[in-house]
Protein backbone atom coordinates (compact mmCIF):
# COMPACT_ATOMS: atom_id res chain seq x y z
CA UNK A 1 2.98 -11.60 -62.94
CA UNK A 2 2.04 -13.70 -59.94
CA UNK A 3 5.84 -13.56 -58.76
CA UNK A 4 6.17 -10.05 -59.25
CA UNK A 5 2.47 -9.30 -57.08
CA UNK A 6 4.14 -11.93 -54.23
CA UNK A 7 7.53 -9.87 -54.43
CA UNK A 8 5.61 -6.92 -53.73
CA UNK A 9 4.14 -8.40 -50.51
CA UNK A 10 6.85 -9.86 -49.30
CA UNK A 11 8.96 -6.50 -49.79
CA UNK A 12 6.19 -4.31 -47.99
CA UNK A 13 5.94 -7.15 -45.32
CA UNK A 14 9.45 -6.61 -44.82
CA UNK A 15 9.31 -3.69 -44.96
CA UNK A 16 6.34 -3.17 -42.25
CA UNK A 17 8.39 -5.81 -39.60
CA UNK A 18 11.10 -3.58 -39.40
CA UNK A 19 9.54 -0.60 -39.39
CA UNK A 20 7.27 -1.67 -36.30
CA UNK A 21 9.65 -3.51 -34.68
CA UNK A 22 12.07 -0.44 -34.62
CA UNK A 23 8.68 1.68 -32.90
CA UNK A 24 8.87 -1.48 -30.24
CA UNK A 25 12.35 -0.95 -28.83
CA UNK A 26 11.60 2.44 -27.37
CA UNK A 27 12.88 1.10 -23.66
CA UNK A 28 11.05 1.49 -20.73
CA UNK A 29 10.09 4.87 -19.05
CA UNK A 30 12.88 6.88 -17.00
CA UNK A 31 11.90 7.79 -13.36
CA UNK A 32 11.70 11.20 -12.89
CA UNK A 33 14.67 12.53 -10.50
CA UNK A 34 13.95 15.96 -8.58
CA UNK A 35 16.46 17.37 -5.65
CA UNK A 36 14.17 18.02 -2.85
CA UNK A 37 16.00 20.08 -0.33
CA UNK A 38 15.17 20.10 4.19
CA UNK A 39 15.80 22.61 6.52
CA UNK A 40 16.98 22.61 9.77
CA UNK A 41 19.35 23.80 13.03
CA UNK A 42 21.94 20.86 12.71
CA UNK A 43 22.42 18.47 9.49
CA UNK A 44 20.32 15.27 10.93
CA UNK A 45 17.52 17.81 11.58
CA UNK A 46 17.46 18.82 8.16
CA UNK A 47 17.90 15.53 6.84
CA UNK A 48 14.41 14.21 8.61
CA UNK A 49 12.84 17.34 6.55
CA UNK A 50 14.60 16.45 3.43
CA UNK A 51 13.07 12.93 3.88
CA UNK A 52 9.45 14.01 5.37
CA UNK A 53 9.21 16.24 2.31
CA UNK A 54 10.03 13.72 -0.07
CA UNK A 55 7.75 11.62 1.05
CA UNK A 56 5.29 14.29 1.12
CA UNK A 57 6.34 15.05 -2.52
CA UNK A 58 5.73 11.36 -3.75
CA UNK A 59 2.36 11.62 -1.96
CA UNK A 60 1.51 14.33 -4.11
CA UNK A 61 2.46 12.70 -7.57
CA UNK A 62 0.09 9.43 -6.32
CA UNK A 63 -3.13 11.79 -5.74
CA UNK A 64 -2.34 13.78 -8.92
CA UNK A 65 -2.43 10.16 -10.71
CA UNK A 66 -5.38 9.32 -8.63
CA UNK A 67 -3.61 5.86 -6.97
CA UNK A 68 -5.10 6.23 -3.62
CA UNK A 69 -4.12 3.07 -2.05
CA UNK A 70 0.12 2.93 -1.30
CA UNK A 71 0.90 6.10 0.84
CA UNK A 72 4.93 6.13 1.00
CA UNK A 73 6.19 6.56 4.36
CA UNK A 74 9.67 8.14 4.90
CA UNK A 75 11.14 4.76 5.35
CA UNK A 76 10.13 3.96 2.26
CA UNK A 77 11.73 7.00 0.37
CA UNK A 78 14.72 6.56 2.10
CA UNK A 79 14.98 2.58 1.15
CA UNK A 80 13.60 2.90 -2.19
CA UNK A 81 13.38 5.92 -3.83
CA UNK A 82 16.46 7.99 -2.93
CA UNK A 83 19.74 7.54 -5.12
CA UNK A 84 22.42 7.94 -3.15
CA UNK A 85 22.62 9.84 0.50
CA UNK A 86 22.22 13.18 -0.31
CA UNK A 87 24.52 16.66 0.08
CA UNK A 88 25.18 19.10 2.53
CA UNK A 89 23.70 22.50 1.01
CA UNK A 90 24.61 26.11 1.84
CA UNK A 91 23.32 27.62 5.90
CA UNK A 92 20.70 30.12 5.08
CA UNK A 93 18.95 32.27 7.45
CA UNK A 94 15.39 32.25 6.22
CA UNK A 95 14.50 34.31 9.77
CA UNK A 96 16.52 36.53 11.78
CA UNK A 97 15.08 35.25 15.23
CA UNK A 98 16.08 31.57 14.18
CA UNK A 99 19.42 32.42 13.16
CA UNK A 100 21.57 29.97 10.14
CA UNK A 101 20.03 26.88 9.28
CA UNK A 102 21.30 23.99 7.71
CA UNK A 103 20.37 22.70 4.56
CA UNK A 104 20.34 19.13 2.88
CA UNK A 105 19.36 17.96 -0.70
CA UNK A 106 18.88 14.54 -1.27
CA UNK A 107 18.14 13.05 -5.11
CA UNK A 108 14.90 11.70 -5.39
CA UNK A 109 13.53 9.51 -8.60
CA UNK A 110 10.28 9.50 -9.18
CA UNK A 111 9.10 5.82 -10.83
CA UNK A 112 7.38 5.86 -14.14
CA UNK A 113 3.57 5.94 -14.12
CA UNK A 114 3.34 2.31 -14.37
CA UNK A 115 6.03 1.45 -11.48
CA UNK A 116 3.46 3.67 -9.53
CA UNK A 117 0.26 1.71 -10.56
CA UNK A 118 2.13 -1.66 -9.79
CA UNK A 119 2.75 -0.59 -6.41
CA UNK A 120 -0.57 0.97 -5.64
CA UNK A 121 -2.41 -2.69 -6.50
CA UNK A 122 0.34 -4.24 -4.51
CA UNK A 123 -1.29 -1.95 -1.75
CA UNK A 124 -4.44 -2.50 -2.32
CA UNK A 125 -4.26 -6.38 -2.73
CA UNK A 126 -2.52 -6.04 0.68
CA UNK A 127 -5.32 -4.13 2.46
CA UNK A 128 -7.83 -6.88 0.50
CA UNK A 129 -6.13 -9.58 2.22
CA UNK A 130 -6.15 -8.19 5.83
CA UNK A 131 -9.50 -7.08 6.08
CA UNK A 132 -10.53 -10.52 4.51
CA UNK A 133 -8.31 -12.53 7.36
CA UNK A 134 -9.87 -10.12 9.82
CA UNK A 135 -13.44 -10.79 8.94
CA UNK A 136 -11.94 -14.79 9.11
CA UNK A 137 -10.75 -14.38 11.99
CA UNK A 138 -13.62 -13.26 13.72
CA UNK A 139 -15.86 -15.09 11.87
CA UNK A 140 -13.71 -18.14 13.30
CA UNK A 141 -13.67 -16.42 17.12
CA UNK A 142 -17.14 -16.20 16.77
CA UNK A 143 -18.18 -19.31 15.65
CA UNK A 144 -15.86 -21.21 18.40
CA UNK A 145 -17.67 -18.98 20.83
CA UNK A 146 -21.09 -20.61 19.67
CA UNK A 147 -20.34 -23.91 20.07
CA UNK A 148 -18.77 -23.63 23.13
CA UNK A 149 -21.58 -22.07 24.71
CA UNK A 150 -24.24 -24.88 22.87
CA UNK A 151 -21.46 -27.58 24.48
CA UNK A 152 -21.53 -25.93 27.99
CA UNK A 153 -25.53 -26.01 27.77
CA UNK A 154 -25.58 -29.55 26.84
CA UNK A 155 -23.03 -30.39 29.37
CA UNK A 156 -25.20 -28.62 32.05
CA UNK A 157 -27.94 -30.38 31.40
CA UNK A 158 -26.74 -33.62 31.37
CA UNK A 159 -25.10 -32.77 34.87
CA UNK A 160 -28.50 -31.53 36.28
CA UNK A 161 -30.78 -34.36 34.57
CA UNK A 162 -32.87 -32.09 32.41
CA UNK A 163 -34.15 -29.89 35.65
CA UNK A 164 -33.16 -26.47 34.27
CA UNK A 165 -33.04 -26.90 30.35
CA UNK A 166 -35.52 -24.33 30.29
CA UNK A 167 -33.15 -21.85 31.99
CA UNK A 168 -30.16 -23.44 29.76
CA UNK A 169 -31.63 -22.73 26.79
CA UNK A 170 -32.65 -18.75 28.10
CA UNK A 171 -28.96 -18.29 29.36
CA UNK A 172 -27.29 -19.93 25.83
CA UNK A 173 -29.68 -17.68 23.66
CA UNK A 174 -28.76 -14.75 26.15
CA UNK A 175 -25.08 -15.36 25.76
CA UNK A 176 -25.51 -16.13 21.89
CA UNK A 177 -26.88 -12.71 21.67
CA UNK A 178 -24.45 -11.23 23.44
CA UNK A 179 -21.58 -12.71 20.97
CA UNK A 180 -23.42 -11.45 18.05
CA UNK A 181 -23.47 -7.91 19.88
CA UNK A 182 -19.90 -8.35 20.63
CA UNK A 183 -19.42 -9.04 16.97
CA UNK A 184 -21.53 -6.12 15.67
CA UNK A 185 -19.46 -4.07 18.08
CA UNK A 186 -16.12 -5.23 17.14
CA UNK A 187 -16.89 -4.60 13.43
């Protein structure tokens, strides 16, 4: 009986690994391609559109998801996004006063949802890391600042025997203000 219950088991083990394991391999996400199509009087004119509305069309996918941080320039689209160069479309006169215009289409893939999310906390770790050297930075500037000015008041005083420490110590608290204004100011 015991071998017969273990059979069981093992059998609906089995059973369960392949079963799951098939759900597993279901591959990864496909971008999404769309043929976005620009306008214009000669063919490199309506290429710039083709590109400056692709990029405007990836911009809108990344607020519908709500990623706020990567904004996709056209340099991007072009390097990245774009499979293959494009193709010359059909001249169509949208308006009689502007006569026929050149079209261009150019293939653009949309990444996966999660190719999207990767790339917005790239952005955002990026923007993390320059405000926090900025703030370093002057942080740094400002500190040098300080002790330069203590230094030169020292310094002075040495030079003039202690006769104007008094004044030294107004003009050094003076011109410490005045870095912490400049760094209020430059924030």
């Amino acid at each position: 009986m015991m071998r017969l219950t273990m059979a069981v088991w093992w059998s609906l083990a089995l059973v369960w690994l392949l079963t799951s394991h098939a759900d597993a391999e279901s591959g990864l996400a496909q971008p999404a391609r769309q043929e976005i199509k620009g306008i214009g009087r000669t063919l490199e004119v309506a290429k710039q559109d083709a590109l400056r509305e692709a990029a405007a069309k990836m911009q809108a996918e990344l607020l519908r998801q709500q990623l706020e941080h990567w904004r996709p320039t056209e340099r991007d689209v072009q390097e990245y996004l774009l499979e293959g160069p494009g193709r010359e479309g059909p001249v169509e006169t949208i308006n009689k006063e502007l006569g026929p215009l050149k079209t261009w289409f150019i293939p653009l893939k949309i990444p996966p949802e999660d190719a999207l999310r990767n790339m917005d906390r790239q952005a955002e770790r990026r923007e993390v890391s320059e405000a926090r050297m900025s703030l370093t930075l002057r942080a740094a500037a400002a500190l040098a600042a300080v002790l330069t000015i203590i230094i030169g008041c020292v310094q002075i005083d040495e030079w003039t025997r202690s006769r104007y420490t008094g004044w030294l110590r107004a003009a050094g608290a003076a011109l410490i203000a005045g870095v912490a204004a400049g760094w209020w100011w430059v924030r």
